[in-house]
N, C-alpha and C. Protein backbone atom coordinates (compact mmCIF):
# COMPACT_ATOMS: atom_id res chain seq x y z
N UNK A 1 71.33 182.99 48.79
CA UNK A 1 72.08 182.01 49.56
C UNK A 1 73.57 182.24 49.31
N UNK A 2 74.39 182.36 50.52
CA UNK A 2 75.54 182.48 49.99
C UNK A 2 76.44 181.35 51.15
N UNK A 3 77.12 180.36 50.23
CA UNK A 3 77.99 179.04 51.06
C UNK A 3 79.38 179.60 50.59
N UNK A 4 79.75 179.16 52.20
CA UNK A 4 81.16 180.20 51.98
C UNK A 4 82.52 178.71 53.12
N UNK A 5 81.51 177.55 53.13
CA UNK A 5 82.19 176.22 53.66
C UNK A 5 83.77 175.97 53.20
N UNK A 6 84.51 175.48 54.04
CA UNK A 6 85.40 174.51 54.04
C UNK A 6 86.62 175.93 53.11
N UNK A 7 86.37 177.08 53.78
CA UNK A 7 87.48 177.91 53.21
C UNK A 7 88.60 178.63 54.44
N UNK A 8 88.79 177.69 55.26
CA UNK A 8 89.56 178.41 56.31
C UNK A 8 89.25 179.35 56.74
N UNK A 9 87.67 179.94 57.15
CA UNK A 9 87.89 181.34 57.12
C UNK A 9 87.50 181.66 58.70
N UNK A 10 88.66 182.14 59.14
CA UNK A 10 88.62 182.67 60.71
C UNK A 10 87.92 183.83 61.64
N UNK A 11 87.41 184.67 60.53
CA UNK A 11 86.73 185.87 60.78
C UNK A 11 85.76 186.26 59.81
N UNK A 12 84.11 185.95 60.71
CA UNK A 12 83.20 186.69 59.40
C UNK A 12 83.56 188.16 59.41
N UNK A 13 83.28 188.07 57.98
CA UNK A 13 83.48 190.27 57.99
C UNK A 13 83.17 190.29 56.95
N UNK A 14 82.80 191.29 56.50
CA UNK A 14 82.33 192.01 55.14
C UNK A 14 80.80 191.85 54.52
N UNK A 15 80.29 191.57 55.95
CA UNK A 15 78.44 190.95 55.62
C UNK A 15 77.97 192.53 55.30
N UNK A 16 78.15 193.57 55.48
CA UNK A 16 77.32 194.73 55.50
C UNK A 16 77.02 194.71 54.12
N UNK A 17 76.75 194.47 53.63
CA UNK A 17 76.32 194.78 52.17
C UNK A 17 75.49 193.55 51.78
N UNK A 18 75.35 192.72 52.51
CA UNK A 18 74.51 191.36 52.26
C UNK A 18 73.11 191.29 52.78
N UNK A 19 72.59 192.78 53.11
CA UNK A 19 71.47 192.45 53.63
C UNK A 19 70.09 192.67 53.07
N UNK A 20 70.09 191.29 52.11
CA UNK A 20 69.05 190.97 51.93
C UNK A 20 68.91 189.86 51.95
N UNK A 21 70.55 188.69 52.44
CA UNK A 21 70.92 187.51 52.15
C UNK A 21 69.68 186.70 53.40
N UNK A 22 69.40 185.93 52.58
CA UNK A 22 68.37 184.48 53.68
C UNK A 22 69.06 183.36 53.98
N UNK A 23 70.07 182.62 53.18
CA UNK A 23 70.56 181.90 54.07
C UNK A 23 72.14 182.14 53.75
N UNK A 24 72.85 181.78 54.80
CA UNK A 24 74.21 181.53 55.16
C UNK A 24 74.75 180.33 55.71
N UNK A 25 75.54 179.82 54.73
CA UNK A 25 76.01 178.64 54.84
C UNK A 25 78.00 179.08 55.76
N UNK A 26 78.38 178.70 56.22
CA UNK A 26 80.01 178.67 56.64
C UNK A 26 80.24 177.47 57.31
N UNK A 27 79.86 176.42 57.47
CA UNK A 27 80.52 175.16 57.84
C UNK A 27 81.89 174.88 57.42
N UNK A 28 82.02 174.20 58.79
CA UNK A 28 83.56 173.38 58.02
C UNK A 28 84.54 174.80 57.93
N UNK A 29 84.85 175.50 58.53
CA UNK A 29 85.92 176.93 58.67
C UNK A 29 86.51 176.71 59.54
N UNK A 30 87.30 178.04 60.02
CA UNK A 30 88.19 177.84 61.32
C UNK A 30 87.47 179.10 62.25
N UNK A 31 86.55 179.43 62.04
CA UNK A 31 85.44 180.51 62.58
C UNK A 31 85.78 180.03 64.34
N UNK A 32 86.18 181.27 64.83
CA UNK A 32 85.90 181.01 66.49
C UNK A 32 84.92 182.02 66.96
N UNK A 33 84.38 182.93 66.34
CA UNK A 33 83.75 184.15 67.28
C UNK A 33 82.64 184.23 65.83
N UNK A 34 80.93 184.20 66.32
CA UNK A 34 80.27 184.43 65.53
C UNK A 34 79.78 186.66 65.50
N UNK A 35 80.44 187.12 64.67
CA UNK A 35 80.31 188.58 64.65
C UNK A 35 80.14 189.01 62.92
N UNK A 36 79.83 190.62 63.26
CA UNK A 36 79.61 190.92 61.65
C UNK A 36 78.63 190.82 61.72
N UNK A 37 77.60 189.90 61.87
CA UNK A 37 76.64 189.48 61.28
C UNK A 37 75.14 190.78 61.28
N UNK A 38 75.44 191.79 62.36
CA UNK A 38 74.02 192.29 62.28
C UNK A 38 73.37 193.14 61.32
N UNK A 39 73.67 193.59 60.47
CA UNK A 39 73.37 193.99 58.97
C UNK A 39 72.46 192.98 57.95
N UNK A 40 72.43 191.46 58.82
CA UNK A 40 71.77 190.49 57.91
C UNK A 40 70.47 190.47 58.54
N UNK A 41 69.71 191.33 58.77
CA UNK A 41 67.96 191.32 58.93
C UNK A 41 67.03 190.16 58.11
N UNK A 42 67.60 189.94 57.24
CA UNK A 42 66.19 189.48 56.53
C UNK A 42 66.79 187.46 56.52
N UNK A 43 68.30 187.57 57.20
CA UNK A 43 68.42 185.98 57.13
C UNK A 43 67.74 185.06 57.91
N UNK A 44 67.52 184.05 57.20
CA UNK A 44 66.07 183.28 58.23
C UNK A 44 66.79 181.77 58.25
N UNK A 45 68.33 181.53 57.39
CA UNK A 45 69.11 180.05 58.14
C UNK A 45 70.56 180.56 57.76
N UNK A 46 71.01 180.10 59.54
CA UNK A 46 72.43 179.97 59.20
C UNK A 46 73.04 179.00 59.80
N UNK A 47 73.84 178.25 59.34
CA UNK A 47 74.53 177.36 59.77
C UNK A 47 76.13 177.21 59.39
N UNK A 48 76.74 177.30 60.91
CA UNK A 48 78.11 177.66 61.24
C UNK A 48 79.10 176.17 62.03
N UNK A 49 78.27 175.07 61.00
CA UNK A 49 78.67 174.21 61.54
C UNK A 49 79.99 173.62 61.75
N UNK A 50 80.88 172.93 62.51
CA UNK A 50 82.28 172.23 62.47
C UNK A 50 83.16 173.61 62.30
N UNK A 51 83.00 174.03 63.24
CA UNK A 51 83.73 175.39 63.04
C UNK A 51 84.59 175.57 64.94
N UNK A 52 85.19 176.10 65.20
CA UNK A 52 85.54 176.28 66.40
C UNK A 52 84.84 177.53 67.36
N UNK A 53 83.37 177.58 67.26
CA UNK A 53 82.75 178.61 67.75
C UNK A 53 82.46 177.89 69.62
N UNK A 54 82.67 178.94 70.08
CA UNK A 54 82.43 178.81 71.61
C UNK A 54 81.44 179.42 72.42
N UNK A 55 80.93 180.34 71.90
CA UNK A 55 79.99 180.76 72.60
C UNK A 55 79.05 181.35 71.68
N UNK A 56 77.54 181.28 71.80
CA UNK A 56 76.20 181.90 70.92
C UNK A 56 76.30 183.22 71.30
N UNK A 57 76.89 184.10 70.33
CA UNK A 57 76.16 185.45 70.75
C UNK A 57 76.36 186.27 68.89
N UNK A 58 75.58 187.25 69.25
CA UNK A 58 75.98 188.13 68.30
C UNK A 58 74.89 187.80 66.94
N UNK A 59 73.89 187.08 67.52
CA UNK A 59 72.49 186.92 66.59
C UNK A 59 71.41 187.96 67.33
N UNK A 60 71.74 189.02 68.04
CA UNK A 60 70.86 190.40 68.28
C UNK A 60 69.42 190.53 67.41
N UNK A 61 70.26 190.39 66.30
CA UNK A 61 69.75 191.18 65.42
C UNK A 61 69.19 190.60 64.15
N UNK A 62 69.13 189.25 64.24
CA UNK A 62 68.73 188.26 63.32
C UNK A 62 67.47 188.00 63.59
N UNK A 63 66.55 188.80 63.54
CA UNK A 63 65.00 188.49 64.23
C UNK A 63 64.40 187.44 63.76
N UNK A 64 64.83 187.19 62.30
CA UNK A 64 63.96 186.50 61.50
C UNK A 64 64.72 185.33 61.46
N UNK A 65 65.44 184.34 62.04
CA UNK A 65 66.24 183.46 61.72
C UNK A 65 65.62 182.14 62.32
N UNK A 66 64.86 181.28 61.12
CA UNK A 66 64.41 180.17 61.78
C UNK A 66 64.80 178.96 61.90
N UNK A 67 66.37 178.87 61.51
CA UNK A 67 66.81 177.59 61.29
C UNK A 67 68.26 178.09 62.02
N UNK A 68 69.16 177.60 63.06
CA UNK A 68 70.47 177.36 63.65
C UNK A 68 71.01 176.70 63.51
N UNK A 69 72.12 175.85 62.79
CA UNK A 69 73.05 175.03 62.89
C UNK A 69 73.97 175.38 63.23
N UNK A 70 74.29 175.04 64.54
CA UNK A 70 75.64 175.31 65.37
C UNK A 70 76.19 173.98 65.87
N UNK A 71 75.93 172.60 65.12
CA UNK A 71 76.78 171.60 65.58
C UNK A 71 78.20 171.52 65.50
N UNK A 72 78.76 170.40 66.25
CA UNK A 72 80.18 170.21 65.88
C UNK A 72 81.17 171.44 66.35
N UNK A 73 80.74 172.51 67.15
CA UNK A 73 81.51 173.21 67.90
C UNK A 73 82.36 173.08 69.31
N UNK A 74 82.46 174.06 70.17
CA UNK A 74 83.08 173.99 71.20
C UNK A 74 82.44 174.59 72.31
N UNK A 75 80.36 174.52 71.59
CA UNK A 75 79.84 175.50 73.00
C UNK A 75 79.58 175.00 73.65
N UNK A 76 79.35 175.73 75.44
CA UNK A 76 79.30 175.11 76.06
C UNK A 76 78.02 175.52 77.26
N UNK A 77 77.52 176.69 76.59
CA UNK A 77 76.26 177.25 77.20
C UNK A 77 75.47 177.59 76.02
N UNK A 78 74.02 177.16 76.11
CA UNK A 78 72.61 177.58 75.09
C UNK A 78 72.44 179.10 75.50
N UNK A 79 73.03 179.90 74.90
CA UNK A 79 72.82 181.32 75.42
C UNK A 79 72.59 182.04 74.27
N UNK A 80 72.19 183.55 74.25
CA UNK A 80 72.18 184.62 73.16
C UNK A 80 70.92 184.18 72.36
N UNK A 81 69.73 183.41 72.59
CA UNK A 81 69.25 183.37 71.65
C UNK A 81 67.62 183.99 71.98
N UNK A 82 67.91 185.34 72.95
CA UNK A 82 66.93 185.60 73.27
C UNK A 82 65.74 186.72 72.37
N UNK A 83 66.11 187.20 71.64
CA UNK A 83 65.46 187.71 70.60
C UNK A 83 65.69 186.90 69.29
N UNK A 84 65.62 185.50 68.97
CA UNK A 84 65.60 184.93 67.73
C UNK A 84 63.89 183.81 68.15
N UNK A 85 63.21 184.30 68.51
CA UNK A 85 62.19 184.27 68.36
C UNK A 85 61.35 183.14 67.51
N UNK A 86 61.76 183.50 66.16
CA UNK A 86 61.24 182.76 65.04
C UNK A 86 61.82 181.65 65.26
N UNK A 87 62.96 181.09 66.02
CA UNK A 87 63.77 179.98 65.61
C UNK A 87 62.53 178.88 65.72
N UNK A 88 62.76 177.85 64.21
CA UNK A 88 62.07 176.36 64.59
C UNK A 88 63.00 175.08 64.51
N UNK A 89 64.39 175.79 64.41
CA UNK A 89 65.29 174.45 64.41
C UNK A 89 66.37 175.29 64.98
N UNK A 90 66.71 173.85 65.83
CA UNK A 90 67.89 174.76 66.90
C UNK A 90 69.15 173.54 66.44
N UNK A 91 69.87 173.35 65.74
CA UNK A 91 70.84 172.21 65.93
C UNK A 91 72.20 172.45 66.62
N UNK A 92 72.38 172.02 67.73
CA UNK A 92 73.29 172.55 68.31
C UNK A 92 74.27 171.05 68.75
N UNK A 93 74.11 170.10 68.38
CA UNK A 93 74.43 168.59 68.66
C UNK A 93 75.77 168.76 68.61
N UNK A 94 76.51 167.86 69.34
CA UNK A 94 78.07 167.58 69.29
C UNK A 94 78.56 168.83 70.08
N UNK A 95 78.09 169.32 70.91
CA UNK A 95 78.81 170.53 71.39
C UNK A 95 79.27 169.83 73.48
N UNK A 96 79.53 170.93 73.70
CA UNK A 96 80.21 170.67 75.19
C UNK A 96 79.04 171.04 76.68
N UNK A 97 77.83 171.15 75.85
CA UNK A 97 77.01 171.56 76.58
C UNK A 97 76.40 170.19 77.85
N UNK A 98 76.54 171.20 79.17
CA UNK A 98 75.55 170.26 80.00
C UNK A 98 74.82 170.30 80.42
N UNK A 99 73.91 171.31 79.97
CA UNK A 99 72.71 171.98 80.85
C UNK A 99 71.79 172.54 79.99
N UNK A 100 70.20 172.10 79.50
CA UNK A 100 69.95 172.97 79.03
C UNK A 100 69.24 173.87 79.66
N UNK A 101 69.53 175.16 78.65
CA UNK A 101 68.81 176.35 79.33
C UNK A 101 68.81 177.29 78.17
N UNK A 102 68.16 178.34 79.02
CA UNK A 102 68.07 179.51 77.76
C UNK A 102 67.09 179.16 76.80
N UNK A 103 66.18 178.29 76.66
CA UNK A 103 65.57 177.63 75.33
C UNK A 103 64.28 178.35 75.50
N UNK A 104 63.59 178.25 76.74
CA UNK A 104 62.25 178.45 77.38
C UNK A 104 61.61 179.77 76.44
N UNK A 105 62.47 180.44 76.05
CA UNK A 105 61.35 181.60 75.08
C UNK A 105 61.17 181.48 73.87
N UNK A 106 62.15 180.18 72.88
CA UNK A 106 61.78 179.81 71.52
C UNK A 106 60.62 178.53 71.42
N UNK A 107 59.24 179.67 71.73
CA UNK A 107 58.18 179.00 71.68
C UNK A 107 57.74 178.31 71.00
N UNK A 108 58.42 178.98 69.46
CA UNK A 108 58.31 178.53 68.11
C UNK A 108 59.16 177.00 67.62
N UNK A 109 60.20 176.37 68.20
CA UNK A 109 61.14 175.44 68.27
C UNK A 109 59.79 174.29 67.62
N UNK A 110 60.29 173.61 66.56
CA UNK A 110 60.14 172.34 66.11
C UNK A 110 60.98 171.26 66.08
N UNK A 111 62.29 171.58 65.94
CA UNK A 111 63.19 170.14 65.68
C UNK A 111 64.81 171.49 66.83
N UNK A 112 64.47 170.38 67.77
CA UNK A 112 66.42 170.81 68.64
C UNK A 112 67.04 169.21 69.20
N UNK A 113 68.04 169.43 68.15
CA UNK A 113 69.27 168.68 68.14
C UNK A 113 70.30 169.00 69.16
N UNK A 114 70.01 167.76 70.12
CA UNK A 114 71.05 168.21 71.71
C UNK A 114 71.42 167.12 71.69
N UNK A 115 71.80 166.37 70.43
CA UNK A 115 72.59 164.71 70.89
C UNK A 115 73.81 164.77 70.81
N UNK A 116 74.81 163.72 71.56
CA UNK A 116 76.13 164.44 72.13
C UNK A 116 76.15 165.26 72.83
N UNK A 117 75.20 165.72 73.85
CA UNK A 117 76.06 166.56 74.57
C UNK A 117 76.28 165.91 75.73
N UNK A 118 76.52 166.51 77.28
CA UNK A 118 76.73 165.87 78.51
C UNK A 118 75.61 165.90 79.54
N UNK A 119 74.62 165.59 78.77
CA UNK A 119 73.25 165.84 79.90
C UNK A 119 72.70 164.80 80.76
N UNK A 120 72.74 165.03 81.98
CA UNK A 120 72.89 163.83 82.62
C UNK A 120 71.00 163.97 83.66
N UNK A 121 70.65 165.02 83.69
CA UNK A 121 69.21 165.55 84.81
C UNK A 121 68.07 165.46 84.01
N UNK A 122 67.12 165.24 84.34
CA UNK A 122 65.86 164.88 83.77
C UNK A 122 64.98 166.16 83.70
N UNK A 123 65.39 167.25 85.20
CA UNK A 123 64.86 168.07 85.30
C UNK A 123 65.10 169.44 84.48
N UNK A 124 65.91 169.21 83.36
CA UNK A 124 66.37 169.95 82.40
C UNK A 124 65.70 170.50 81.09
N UNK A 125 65.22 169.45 81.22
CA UNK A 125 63.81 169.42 80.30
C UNK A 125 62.66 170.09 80.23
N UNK A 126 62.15 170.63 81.26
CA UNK A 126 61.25 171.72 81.63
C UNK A 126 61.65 173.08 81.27
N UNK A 127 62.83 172.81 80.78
CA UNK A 127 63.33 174.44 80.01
C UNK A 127 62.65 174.39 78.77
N UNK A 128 62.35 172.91 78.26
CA UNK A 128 61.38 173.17 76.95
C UNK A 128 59.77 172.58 76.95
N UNK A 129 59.40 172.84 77.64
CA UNK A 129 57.91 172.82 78.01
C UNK A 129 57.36 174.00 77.34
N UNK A 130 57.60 174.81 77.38
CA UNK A 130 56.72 176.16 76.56
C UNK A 130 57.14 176.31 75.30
N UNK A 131 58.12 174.98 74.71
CA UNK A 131 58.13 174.81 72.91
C UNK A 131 57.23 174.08 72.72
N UNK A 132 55.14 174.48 72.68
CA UNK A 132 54.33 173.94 72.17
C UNK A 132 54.08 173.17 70.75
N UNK A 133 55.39 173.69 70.09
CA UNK A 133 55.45 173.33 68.95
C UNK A 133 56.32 171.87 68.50
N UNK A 134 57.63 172.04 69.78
CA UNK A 134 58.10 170.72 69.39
C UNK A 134 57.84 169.24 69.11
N UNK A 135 58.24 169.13 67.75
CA UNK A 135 57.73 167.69 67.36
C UNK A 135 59.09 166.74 67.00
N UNK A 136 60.13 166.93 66.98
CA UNK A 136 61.36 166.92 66.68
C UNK A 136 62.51 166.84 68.07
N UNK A 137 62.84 165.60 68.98
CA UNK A 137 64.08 166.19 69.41
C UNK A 137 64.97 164.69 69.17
N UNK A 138 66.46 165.26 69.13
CA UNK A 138 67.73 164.10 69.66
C UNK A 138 68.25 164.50 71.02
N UNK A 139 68.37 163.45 71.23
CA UNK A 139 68.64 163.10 72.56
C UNK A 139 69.84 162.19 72.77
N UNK A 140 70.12 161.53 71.63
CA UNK A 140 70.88 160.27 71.80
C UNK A 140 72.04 160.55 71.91
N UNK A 141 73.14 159.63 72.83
CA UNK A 141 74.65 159.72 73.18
C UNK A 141 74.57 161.04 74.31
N UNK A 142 73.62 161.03 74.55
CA UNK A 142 73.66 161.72 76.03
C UNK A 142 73.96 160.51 77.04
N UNK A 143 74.06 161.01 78.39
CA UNK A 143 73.79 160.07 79.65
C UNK A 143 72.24 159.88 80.48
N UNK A 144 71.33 160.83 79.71
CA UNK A 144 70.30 160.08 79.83
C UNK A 144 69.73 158.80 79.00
N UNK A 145 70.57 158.65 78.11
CA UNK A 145 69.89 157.75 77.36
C UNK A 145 70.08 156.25 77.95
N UNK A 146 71.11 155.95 78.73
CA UNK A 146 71.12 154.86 79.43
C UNK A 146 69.86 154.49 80.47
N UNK A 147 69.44 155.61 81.04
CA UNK A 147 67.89 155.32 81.49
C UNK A 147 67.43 154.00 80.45
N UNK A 148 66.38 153.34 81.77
CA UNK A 148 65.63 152.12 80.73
C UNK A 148 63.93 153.00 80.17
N UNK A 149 63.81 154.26 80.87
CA UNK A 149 61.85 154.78 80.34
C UNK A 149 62.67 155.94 79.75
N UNK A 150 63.92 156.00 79.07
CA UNK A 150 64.42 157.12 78.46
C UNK A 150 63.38 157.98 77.22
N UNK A 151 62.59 156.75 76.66
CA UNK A 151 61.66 157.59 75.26
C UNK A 151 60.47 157.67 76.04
N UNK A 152 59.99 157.29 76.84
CA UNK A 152 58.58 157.00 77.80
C UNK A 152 58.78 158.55 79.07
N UNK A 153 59.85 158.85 79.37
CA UNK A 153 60.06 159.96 80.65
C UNK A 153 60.36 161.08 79.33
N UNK A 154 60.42 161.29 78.12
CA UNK A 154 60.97 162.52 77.00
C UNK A 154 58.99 162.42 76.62
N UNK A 155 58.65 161.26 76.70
CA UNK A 155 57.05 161.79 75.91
C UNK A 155 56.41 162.14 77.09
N UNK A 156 56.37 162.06 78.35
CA UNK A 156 55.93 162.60 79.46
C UNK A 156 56.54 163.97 79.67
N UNK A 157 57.35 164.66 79.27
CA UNK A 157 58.01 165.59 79.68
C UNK A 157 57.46 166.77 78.56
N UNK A 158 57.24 166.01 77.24
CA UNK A 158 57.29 166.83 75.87
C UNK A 158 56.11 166.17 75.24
N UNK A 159 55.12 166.91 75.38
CA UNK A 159 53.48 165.45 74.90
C UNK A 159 53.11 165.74 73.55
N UNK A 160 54.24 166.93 72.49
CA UNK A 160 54.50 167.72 71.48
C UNK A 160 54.84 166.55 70.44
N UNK A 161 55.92 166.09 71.02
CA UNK A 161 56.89 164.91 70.71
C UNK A 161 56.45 164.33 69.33
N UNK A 162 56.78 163.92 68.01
CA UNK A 162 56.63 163.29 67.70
C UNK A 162 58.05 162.27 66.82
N UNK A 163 58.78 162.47 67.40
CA UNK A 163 59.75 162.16 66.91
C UNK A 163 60.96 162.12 67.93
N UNK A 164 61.52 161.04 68.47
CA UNK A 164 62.54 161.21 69.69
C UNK A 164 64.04 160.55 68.51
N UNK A 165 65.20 161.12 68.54
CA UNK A 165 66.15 160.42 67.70
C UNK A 165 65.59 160.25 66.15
N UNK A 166 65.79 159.67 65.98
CA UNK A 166 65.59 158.51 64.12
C UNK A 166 64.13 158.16 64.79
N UNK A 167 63.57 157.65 65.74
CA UNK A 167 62.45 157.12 65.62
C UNK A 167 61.30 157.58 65.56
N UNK A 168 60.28 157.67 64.95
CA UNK A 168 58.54 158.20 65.12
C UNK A 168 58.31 157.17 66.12
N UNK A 169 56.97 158.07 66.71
CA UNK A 169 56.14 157.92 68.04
C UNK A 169 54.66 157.24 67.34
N UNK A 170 54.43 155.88 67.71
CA UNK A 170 53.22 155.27 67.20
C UNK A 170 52.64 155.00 68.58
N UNK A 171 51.08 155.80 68.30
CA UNK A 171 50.33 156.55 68.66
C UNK A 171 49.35 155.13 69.26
């Protein structure tokens, strides 16, 4: 594990020699561009949270990475995460996103954190229908949540569900 938080640091670099590292901590930096990183094969969590990152890319090569924390950024498209496969936690909350997409092939997804963002369509949601696994989502401080069947139209949509926000689903 290597936490490298709350050190100003604007540019990852110097990962080539870290690869055997599993998790990566950098929260709280001044990080705008996630790079460097593909030498880390065997990392399976990273989280790049409160950082000024704008766009998902440059996890190619992170096959094995089952945990994402990318809250508290500046993204604004669910993209690049098409060979991370393994992912079962996607946290991407507080970002500028209004659409989801891109999700439909992390089959594996258990817990994705999309609260705060600007999602306003119901029909958005069918991007995660083939996460058989999800039991885990936030939703809250969206503009769907003003809906009045807001937890009733998310367990119709996601029958995975066991957990919408803070609350469990009694059965």
């Amino acid at each position: 594990m290597l936490e490298l938080g709350s050190n100003h640091i604007r540019v990852i670099e110097n990962m080539d020699a870290l690869s055997s590292l599993q998790s990566l901590f950098l929260g709280t930096n001044k990080t705008a561009k996630l790079q460097n990183l593909k030498s880390l094969h065997n990392l399976t969590v990273l989280s790049i949270q409160s950082n000024w990152i704008t766009k998902i890319e440059g996890l190619q090569n992170l096959v094995n990475l089952k945990e994402l924390y990318l809250s508290h950024n500046v993204i604004e498209v669910i993209e690049g995460l098409e060979n991370d496969k393994k992912l079962t936690t996607l946290d991407a909350a507080a970002n500028r996103v209004k659409k989801i997409e891109d999700i439909s092939r992390l089959t594996e997804l258990q817990e994705f954190w999309m609260n705060d963002f600007q999602i306003d369509n119901w029909s958005d949601h069918d991007e995660l229908k083939n996460a058989q696994s999800l039991e885990t989502v936030y939703l809250e401080q969206n503009p769907l949540q003003k809906d009045l069947q807001y937890r009733r139209k998310i367990m119709l949509v996601l029958p995975s569900v066991r957990q919408i926000d803070a609350t469990f689903i009694c059965f």
